[in-house]
Protein backbone atom coordinates (compact mmCIF):
# COMPACT_ATOMS: atom_id res chain seq x y z
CA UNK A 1 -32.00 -9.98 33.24
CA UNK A 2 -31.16 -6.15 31.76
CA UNK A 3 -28.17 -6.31 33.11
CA UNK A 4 -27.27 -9.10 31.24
CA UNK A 5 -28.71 -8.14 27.55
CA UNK A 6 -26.63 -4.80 28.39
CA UNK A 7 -23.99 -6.33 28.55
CA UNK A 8 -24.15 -8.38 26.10
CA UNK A 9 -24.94 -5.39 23.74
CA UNK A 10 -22.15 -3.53 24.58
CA UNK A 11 -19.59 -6.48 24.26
CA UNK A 12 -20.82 -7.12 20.76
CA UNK A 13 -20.83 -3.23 20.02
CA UNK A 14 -17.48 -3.28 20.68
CA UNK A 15 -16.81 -6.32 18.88
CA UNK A 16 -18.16 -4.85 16.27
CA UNK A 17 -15.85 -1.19 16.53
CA UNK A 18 -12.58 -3.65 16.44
CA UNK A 19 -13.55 -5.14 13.69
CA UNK A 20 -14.09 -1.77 11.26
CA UNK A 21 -10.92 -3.13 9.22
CA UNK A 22 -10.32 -6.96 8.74
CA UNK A 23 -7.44 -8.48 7.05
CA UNK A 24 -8.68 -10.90 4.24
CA UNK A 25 -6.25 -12.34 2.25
CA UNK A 26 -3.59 -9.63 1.13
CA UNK A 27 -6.17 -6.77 1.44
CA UNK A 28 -7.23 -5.17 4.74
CA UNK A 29 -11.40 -4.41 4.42
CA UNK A 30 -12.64 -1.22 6.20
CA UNK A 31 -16.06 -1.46 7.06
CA UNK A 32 -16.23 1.68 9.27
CA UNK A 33 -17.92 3.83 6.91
CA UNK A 34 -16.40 7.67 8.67
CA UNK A 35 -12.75 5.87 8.46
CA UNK A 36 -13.29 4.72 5.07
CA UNK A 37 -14.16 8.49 3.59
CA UNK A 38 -11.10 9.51 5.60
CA UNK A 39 -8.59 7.55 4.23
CA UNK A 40 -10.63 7.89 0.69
CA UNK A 41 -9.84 11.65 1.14
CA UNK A 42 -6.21 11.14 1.61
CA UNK A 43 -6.33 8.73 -1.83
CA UNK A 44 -5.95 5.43 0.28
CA UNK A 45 -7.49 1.87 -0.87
CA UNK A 46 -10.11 1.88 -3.03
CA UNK A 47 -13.82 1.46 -2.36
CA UNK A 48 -15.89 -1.08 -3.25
CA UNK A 49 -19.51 -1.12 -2.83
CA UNK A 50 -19.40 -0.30 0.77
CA UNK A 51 -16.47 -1.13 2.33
CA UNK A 52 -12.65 0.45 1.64
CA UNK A 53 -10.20 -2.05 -0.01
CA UNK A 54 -6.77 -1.46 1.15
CA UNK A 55 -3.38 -3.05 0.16
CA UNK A 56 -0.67 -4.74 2.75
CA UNK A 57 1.05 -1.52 2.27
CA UNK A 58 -1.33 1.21 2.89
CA UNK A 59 -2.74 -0.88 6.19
CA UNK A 60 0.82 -1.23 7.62
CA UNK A 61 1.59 2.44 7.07
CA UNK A 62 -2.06 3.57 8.59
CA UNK A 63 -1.45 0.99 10.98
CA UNK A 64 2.17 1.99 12.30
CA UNK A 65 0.79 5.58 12.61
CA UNK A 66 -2.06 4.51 15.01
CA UNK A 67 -4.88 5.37 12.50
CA UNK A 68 -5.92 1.71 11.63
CA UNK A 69 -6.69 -0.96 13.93
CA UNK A 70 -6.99 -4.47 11.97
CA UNK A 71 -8.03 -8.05 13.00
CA UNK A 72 -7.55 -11.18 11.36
CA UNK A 73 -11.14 -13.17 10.57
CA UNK A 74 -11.56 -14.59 13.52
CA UNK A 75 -11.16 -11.41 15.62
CA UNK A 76 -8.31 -11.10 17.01
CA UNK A 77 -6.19 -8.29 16.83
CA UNK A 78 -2.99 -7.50 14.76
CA UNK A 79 0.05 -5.39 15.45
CA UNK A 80 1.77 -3.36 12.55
CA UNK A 81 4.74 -6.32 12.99
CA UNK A 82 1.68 -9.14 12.17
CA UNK A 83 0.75 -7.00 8.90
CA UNK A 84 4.17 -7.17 8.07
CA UNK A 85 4.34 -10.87 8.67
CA UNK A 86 1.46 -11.40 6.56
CA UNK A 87 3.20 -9.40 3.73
CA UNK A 88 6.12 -11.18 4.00
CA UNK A 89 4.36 -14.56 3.73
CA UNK A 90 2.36 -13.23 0.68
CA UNK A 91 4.78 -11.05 -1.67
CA UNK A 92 8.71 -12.12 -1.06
CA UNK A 93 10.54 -8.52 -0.38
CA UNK A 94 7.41 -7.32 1.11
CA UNK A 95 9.78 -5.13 3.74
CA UNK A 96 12.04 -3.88 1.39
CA UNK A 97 8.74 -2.74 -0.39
CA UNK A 98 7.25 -1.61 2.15
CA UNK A 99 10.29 0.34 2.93
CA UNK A 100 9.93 2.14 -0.54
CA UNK A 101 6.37 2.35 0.08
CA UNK A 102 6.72 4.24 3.24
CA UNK A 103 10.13 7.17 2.04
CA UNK A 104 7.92 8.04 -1.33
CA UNK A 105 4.10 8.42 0.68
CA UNK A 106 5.17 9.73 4.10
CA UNK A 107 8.91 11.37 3.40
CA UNK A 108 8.33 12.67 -0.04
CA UNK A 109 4.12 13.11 -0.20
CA UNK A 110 3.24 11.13 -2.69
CA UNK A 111 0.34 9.21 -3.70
CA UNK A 112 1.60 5.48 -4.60
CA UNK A 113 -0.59 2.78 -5.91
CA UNK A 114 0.07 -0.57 -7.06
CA UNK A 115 1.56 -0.88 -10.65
CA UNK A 116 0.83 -4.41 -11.25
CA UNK A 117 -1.19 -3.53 -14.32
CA UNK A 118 2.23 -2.48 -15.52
CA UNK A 119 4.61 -4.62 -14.09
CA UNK A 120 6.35 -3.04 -11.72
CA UNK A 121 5.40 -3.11 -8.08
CA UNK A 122 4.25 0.58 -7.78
CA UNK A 123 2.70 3.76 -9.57
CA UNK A 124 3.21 7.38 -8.08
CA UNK A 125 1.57 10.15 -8.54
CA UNK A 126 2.75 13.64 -8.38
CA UNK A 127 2.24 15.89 -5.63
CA UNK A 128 -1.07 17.18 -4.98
CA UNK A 129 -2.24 15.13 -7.87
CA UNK A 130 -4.61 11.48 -7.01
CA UNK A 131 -5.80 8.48 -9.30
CA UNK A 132 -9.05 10.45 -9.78
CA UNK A 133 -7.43 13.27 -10.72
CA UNK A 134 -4.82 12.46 -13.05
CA UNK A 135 -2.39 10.26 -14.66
CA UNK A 136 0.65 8.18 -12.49
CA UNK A 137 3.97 9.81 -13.43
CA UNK A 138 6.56 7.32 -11.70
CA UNK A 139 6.93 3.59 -12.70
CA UNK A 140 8.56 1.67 -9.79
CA UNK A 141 10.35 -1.42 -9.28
CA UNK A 142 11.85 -2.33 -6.26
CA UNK A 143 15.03 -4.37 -6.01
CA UNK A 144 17.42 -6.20 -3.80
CA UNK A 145 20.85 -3.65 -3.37
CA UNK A 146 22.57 -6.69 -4.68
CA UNK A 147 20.29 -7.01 -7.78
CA UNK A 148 21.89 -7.47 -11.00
CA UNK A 149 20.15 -6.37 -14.03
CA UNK A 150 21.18 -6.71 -17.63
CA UNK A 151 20.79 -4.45 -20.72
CA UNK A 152 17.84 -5.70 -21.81
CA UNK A 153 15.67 -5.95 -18.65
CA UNK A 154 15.97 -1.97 -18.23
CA UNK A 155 15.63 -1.56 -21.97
CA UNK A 156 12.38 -3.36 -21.54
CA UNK A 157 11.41 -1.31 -18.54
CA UNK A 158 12.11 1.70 -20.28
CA UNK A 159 10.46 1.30 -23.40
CA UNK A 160 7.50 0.31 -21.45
CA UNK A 161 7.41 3.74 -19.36
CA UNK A 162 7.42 5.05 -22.43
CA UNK A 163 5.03 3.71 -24.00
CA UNK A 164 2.66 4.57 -21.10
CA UNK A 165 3.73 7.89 -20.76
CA UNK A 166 5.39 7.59 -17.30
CA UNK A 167 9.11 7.49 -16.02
CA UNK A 168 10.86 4.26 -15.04
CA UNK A 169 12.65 4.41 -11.34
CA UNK A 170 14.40 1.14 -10.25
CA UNK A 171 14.52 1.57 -6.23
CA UNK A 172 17.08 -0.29 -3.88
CA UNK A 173 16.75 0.00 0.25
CA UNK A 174 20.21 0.97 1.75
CA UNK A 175 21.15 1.46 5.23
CA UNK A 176 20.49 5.10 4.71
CA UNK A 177 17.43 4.35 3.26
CA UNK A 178 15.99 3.69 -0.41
CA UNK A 179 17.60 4.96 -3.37
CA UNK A 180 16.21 5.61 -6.65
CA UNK A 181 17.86 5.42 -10.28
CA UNK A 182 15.67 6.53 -12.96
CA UNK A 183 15.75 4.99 -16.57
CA UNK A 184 14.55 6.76 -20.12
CA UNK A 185 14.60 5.06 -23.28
CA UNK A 186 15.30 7.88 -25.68
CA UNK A 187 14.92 8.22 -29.62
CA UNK A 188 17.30 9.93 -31.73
């Protein structure tokens, strides 16, 4: 009869390690209190209460590098491709995104956030600077390399950076990798 509680503890202790981060909806929840202050330090997800809130892009990148394991609801566990999958299903040009996502945080070191409070698909901060910290720098909007914009959409994107105080970058992926084009709206 130990034997058998024993076991049963330890398969539900390790149930319980593989499922520190669950993917719920389009964020990835970290329960694991150690790996949530970790990726905290390094200005990943944001916490809420007591668990780490994490976008598609931040838990593929963490994810790909072997830092993050994730599991859907039910338990089962998902590969860096399944995360990608899911991001894909949720946010059309998730990959191209992601793509973006991955050159400015790993290649380049910076922090990038959403920017759906202003419209664009990302917010970067400069080096060594963090949301708590300070203020975004970089608007970014991420576009097909066959994307046609007219005058007035990158007017309107400019002005907008503008008015927030922040550059406006228009991004394309290549096969060399993404490119970026920035836009000012100046007075005279």
């Amino acid at each position: 009869m130990g034997k058998v509680s024993v076991k049963k503890t330890v398969i539900r202790a390790k149930k319980k390690r593989d499922l520190a981060a669950v993917l719920s909806g389009d964020r990835v929840i970290v329960h694991d209190n150690k790996l949530a202050s970790q990726f905290v330090s390094r200005s990943f997800g944001e916490m809420k209460g007591v668990a780490l809130y994490l976008n598609l892009y931040e838990a593929c990148l963490l994810a790909e590098d072997g830092k993050l394991r994730v599991c859907d609801e039910g338990g089962e566990r998902l590969s860096p491709k399944d995360l990608s999958k899911a991001g894909e299903c949720m946010n059309d040009g998730f990959c191209m995104k992601y793509d973006v996502f991955r050159d400015l945080r790993l290649a380049r070191g910076y922090v990038v956030k959403s920017g759906i409070k202003f419209g664009c698909d990302f917010v970067v901060y400069p080096r060594g600077k963090t949301p708590a910290n300070s203020h975004s720098k970089w608007m970014v909007h991420v576009m097909p390399e066959s994307a046609r914009l007219d005058y007035s959409e990158i007017t309107r994107a400019a002005r907008l950076a503008t008015n927030v105080k922040k550059s406006m970058l228009f991004a394309t992926v290549t096969e060399r990798g993404p490119v970026y084009y920035g836009v000012s709206h100046v007075r005279m």
